[in-house]
PDB file of N, CA and C in Angstrom:
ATOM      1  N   UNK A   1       0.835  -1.209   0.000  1.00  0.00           N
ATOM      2  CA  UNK A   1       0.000   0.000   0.000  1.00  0.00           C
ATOM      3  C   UNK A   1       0.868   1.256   0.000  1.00  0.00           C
ATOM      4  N   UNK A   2       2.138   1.186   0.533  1.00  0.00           N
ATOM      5  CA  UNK A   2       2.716   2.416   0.829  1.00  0.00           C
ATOM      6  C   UNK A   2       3.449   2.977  -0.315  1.00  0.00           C
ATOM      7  N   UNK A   3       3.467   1.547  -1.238  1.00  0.00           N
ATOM      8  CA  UNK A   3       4.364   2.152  -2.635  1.00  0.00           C
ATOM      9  C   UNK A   3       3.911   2.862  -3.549  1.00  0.00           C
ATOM     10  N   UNK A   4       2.435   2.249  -3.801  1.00  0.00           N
ATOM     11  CA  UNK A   4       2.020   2.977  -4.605  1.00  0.00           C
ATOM     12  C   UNK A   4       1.566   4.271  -4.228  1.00  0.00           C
ATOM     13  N   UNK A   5       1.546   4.884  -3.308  1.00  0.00           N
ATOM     14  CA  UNK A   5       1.499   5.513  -2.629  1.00  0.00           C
ATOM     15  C   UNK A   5       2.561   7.226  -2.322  1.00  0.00           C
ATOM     16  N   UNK A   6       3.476   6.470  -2.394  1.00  0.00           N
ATOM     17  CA  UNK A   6       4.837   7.274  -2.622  1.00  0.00           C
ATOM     18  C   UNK A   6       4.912   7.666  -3.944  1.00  0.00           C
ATOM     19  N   UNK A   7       4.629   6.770  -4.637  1.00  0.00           N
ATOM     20  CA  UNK A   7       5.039   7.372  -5.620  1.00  0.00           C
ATOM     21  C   UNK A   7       3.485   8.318  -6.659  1.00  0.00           C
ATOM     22  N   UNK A   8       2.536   8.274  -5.815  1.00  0.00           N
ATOM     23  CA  UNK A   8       1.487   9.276  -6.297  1.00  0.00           C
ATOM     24  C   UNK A   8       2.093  10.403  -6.008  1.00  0.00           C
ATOM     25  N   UNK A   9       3.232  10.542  -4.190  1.00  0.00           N
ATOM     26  CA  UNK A   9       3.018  12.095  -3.669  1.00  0.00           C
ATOM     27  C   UNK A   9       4.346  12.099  -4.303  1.00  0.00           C
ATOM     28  N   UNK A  10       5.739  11.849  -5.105  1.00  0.00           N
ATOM     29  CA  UNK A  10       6.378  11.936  -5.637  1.00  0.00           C
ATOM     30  C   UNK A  10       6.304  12.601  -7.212  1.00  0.00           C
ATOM     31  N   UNK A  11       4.854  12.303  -7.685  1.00  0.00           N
ATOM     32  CA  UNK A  11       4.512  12.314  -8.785  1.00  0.00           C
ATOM     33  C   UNK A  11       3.855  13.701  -8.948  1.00  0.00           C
ATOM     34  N   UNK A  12       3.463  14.207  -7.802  1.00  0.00           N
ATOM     35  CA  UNK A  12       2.907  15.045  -7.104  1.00  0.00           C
ATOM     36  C   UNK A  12       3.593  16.503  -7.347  1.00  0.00           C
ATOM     37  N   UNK A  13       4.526  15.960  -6.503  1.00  0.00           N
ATOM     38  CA  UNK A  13       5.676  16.706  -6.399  1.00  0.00           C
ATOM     39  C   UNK A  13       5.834  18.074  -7.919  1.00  0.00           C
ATOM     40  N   UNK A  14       6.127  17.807  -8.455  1.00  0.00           N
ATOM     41  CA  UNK A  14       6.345  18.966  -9.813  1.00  0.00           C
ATOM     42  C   UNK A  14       5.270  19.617  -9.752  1.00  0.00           C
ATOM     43  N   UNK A  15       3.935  19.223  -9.805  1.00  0.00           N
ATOM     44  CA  UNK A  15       2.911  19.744 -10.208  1.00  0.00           C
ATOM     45  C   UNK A  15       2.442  20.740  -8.794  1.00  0.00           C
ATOM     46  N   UNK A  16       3.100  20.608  -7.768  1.00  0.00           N
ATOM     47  CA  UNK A  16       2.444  21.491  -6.462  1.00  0.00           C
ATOM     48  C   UNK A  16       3.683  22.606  -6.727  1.00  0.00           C
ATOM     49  N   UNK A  17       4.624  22.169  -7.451  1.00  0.00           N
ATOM     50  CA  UNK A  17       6.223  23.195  -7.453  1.00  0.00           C
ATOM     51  C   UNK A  17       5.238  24.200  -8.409  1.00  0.00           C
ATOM     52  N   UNK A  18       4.752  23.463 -10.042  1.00  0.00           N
ATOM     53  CA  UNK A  18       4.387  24.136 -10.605  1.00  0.00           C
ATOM     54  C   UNK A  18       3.172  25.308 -10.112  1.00  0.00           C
ATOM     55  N   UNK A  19       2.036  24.407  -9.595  1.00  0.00           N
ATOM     56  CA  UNK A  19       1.198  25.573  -8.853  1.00  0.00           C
ATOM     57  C   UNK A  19       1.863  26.753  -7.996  1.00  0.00           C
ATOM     58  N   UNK A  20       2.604  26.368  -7.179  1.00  0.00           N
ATOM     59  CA  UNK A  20       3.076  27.014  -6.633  1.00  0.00           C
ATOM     60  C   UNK A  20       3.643  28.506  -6.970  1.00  0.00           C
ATOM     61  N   UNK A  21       4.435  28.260  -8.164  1.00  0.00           N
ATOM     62  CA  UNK A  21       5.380  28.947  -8.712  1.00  0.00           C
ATOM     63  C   UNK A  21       4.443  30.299  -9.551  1.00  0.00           C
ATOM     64  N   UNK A  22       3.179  29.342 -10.365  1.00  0.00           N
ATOM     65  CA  UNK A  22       2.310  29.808 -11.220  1.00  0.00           C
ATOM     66  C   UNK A  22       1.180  31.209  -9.562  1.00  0.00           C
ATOM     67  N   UNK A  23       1.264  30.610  -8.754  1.00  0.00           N
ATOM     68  CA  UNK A  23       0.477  31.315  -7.827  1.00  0.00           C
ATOM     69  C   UNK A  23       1.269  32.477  -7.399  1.00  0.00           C
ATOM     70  N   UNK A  24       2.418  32.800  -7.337  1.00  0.00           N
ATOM     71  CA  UNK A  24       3.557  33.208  -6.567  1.00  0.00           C
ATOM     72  C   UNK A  24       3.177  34.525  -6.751  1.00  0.00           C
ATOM     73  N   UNK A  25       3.479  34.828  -8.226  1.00  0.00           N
ATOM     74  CA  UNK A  25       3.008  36.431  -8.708  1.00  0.00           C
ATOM     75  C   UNK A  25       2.215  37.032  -8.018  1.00  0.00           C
ATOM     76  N   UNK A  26       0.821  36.289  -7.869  1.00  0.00           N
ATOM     77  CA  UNK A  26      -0.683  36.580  -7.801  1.00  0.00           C
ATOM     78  C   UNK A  26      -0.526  36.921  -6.239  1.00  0.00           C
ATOM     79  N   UNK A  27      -0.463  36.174  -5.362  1.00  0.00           N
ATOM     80  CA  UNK A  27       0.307  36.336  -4.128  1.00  0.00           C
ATOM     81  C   UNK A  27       0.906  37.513  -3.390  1.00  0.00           C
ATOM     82  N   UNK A  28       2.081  38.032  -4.474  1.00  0.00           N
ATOM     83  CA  UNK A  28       2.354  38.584  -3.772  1.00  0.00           C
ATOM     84  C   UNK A  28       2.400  40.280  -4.952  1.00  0.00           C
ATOM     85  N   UNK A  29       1.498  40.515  -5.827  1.00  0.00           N
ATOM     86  CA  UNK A  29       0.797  41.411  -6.440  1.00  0.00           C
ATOM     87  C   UNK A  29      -0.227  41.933  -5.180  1.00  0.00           C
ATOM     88  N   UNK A  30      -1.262  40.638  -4.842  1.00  0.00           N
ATOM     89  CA  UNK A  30      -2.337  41.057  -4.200  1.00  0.00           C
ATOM     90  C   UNK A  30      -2.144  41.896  -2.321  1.00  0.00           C
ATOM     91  N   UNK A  31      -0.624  41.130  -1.817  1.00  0.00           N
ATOM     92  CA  UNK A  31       0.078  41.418  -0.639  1.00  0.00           C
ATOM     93  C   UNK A  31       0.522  42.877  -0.720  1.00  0.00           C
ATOM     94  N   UNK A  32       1.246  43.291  -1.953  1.00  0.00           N
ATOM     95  CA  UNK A  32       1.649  44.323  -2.597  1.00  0.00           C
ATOM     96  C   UNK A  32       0.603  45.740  -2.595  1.00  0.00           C
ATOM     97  N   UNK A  33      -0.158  44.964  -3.184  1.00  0.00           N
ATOM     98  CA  UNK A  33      -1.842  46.259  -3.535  1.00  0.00           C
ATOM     99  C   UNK A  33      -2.239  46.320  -1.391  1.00  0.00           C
ATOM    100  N   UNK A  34      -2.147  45.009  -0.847  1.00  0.00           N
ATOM    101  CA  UNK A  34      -2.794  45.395   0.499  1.00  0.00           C
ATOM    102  C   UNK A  34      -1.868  45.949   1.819  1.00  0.00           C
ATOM    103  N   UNK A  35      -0.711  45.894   1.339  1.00  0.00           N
ATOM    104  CA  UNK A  35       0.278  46.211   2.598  1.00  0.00           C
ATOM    105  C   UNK A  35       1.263  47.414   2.094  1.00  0.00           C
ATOM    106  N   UNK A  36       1.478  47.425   0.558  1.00  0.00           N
ATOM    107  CA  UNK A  36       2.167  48.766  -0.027  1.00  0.00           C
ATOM    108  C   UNK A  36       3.462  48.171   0.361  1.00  0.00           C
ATOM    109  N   UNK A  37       3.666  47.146   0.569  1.00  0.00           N
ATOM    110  CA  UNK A  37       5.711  46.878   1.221  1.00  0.00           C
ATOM    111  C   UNK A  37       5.962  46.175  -0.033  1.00  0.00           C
ATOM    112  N   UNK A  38       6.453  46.849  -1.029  1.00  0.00           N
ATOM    113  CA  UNK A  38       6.907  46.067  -1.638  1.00  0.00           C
ATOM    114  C   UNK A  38       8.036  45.691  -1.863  1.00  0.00           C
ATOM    115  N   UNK A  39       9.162  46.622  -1.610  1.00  0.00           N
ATOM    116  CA  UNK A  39      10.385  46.387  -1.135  1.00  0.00           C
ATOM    117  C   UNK A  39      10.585  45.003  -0.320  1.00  0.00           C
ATOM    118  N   UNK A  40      10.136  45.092   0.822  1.00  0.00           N
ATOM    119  CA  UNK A  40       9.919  44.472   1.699  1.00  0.00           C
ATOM    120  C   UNK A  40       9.629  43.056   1.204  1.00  0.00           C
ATOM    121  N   UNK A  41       8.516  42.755   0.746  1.00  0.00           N
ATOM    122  CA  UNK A  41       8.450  42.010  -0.169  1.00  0.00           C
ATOM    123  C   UNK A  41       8.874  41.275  -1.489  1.00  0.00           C
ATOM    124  N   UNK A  42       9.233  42.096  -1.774  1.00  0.00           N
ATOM    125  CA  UNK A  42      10.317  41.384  -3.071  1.00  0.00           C
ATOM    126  C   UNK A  42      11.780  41.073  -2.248  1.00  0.00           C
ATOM    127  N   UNK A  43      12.507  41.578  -0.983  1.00  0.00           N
ATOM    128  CA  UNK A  43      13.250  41.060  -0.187  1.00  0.00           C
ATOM    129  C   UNK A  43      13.144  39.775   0.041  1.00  0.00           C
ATOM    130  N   UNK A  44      11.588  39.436   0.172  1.00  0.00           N
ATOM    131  CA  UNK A  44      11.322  38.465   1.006  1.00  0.00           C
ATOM    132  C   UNK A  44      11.299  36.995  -0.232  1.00  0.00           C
ATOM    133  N   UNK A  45      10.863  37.691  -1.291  1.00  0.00           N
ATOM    134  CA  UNK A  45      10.480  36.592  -2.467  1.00  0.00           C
ATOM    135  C   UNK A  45      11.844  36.206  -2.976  1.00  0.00           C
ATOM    136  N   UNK A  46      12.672  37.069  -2.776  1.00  0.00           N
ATOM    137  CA  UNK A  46      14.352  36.788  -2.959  1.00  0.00           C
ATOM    138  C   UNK A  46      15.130  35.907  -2.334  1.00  0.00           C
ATOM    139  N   UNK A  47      14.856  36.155  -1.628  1.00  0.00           N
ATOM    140  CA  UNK A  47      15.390  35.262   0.039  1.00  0.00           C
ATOM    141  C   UNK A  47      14.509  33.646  -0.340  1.00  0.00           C
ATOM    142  N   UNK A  48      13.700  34.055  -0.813  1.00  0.00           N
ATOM    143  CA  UNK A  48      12.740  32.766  -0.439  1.00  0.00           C
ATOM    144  C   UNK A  48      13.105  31.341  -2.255  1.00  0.00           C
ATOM    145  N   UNK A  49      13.841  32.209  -2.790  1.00  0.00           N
ATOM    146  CA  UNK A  49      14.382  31.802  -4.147  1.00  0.00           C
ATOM    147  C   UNK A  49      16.156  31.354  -4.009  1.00  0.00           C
TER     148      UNK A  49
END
């Protein structure tokens, strides 16, 4: 049970990188428009790369 298993959340894997990556902008556009730090923020998206 556990193999097939692993290898669903392995398989997984790219496609949550990809969401992820694809969400990132949106994220931190919308953080941007609500907190005005964007400095701050793009610090942070740097760091986080």
């Amino acid at each position: 049970m556990s193999r097939p298993r692993s290898g669903v959340v392995s398989g997984a894997v790219p496609w949550i990188l990809t969401a992820t990556l694809a969400l990132l902008p949106l994220a931190i556009s919308r953080r941007t428009l609500d907190s005005s730090e964007f400095p701050k923020t793009l610090v942070l998206t740097a760091g986080a790369l």
